[in-house]
Protein backbone atom coordinates (compact mmCIF):
# COMPACT_ATOMS: atom_id res chain seq x y z
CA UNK A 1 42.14 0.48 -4.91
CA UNK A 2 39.59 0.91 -1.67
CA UNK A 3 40.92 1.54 1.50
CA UNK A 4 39.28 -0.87 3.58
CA UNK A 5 41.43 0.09 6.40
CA UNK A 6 37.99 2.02 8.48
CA UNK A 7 35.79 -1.18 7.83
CA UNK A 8 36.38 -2.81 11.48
CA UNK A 9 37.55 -6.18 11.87
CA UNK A 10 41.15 -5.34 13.22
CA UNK A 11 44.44 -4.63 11.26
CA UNK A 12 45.09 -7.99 8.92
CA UNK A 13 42.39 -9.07 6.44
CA UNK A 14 42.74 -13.14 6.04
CA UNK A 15 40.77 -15.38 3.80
CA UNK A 16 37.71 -15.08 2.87
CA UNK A 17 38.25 -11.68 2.46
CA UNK A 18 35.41 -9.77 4.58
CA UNK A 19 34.87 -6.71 5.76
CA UNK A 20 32.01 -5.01 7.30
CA UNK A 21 30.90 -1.71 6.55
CA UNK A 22 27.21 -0.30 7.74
CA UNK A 23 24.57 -1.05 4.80
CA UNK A 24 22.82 1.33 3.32
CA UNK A 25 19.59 -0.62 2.21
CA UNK A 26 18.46 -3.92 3.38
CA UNK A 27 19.70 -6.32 0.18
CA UNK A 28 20.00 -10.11 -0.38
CA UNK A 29 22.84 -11.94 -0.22
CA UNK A 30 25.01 -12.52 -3.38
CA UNK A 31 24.15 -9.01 -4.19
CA UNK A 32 27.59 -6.71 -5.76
CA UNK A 33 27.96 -3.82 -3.42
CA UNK A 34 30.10 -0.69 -3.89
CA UNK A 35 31.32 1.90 -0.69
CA UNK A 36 28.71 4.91 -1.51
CA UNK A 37 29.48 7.96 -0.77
CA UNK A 38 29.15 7.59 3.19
CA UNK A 39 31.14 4.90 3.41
CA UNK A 40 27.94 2.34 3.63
CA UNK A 41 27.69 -0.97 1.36
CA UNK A 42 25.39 -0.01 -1.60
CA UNK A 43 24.38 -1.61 -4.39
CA UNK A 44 26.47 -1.81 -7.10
CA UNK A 45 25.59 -0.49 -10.53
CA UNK A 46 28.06 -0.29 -13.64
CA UNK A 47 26.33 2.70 -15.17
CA UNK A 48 29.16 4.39 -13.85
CA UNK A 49 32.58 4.50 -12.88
CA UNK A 50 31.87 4.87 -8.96
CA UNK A 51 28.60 2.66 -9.40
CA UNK A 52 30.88 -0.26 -11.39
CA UNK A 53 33.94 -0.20 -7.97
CA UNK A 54 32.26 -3.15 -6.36
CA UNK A 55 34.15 -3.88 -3.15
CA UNK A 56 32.53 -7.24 -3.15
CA UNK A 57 29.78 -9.43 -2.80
CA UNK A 58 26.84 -9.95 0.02
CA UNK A 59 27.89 -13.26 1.98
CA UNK A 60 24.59 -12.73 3.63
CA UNK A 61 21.29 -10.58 3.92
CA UNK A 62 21.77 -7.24 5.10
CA UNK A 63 19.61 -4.90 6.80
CA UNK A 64 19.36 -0.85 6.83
CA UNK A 65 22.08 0.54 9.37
CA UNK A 66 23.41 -2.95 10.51
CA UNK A 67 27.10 -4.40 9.41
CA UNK A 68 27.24 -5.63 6.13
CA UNK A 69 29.27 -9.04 5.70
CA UNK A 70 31.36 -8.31 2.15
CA UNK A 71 33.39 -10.54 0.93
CA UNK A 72 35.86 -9.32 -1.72
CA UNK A 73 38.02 -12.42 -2.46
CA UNK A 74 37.95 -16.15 -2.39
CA UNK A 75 35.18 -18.58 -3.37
CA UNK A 76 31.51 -17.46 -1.96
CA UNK A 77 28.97 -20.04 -1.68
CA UNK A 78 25.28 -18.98 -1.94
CA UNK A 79 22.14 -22.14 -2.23
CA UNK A 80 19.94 -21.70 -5.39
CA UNK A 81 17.78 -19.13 -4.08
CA UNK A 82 19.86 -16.88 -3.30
CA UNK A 83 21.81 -16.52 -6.62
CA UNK A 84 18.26 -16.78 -7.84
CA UNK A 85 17.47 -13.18 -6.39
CA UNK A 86 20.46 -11.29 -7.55
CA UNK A 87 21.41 -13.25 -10.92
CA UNK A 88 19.70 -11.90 -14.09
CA UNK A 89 18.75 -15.47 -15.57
CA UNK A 90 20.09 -17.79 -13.52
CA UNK A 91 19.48 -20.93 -14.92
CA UNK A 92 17.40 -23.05 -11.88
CA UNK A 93 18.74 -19.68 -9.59
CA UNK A 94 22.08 -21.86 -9.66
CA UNK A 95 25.06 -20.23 -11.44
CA UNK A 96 26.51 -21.33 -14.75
CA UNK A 97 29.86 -23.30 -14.02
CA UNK A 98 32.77 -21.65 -16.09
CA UNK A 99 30.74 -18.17 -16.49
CA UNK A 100 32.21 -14.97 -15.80
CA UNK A 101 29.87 -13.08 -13.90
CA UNK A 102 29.68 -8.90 -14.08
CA UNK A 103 27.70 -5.86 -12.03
CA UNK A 104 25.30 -5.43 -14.36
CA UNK A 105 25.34 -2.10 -15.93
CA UNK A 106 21.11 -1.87 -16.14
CA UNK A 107 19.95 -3.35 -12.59
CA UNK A 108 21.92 -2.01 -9.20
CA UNK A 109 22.50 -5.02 -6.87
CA UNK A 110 22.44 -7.46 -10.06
CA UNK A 111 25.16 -9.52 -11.68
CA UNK A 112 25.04 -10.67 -14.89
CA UNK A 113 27.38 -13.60 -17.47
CA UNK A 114 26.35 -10.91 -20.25
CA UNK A 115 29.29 -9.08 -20.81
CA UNK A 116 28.85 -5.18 -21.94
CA UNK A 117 29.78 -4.89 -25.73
CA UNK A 118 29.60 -1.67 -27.25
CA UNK A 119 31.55 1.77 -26.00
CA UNK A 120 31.21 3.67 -23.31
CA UNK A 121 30.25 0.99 -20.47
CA UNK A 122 31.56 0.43 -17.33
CA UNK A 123 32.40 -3.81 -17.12
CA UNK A 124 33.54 -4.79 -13.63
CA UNK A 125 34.18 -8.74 -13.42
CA UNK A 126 33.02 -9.88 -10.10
CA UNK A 127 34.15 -13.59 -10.72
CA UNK A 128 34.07 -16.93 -12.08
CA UNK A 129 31.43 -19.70 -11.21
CA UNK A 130 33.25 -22.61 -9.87
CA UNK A 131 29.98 -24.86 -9.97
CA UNK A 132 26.57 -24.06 -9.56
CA UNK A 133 26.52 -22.85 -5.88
CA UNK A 134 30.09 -21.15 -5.80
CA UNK A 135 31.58 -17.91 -7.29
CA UNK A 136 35.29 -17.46 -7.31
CA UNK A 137 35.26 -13.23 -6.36
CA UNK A 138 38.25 -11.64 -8.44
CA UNK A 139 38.99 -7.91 -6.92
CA UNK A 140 39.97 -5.72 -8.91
CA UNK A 141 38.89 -1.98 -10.84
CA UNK A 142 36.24 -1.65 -13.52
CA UNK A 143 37.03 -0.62 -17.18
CA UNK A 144 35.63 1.07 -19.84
CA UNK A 145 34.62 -1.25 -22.89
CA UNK A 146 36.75 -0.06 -25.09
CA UNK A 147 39.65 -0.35 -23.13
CA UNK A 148 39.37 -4.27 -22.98
């Protein structure tokens, strides 16, 4: 489990979930992000185990050096767009309701309903789309394939 405990914000973490570490890159909202090894919000990649420990989602644009707003549990609501930009084929840029959404393994900052299915791949679930415009965020660790 992170320890979110040097992320600012106090000592209590209350729904939605945020936190705020420094970004590393400037990336769009909605993207999966991951602690890297500074302790800055990177993109999150799930070609490996470190790359595939997403701490949680964009709730907004972040820029280079500037707090990052993560949110790691709860429902996140993005407009079309946005899912649009860090979705690989998002139908309309909306998400698909019911659809389990993953870091993508291929694409850092990218989730993804395809689920990895043959050995040796990281699969972190990042959540469930509630409708269109909301994803319920599940925390959790990633797993190898064949583990599931």
């Amino acid at each position: 489990m992170a320890d979110f405990s040097s992320l600012g914000g106090g000592d209590t973490v209350s729904p939605p979930y945020a936190v705020s570490p420094i970004a590393a890159a400037a990336l769009p909202a909605g993207t999966p992000v991951i602690l890297n090894g500074s302790g800055q919000a990177a993109a999150a990649q799930a070609n490996t185990q470190a790359g595939a420990t997403s701490i949680g989602v964009l709730r907004s644009a972040s820029q280079a050096g500037s707090p990052a707003d993560v949110q790691w549990g709860s429902s996140l609501t993005l407009d079309d767009s946005q899912w649009a930009s860090v979705v690989a084929g998002a139908p309309s840029g909306g998400l698909t309701p019911g659809a389990t959404y993953y870091v993508s393994e291929a694409t850092p900052g990218v989730l993804t309903s395809t689920k990895p299915g043959v050995g040796d791949q990281w699969v972190k679930v990042v959540g469930v789309a509630e409708s269109a415009n909301s994803l319920f965020l599940i925390p959790g660790a990633p797993v190898i394939v064949g583990d599931i």
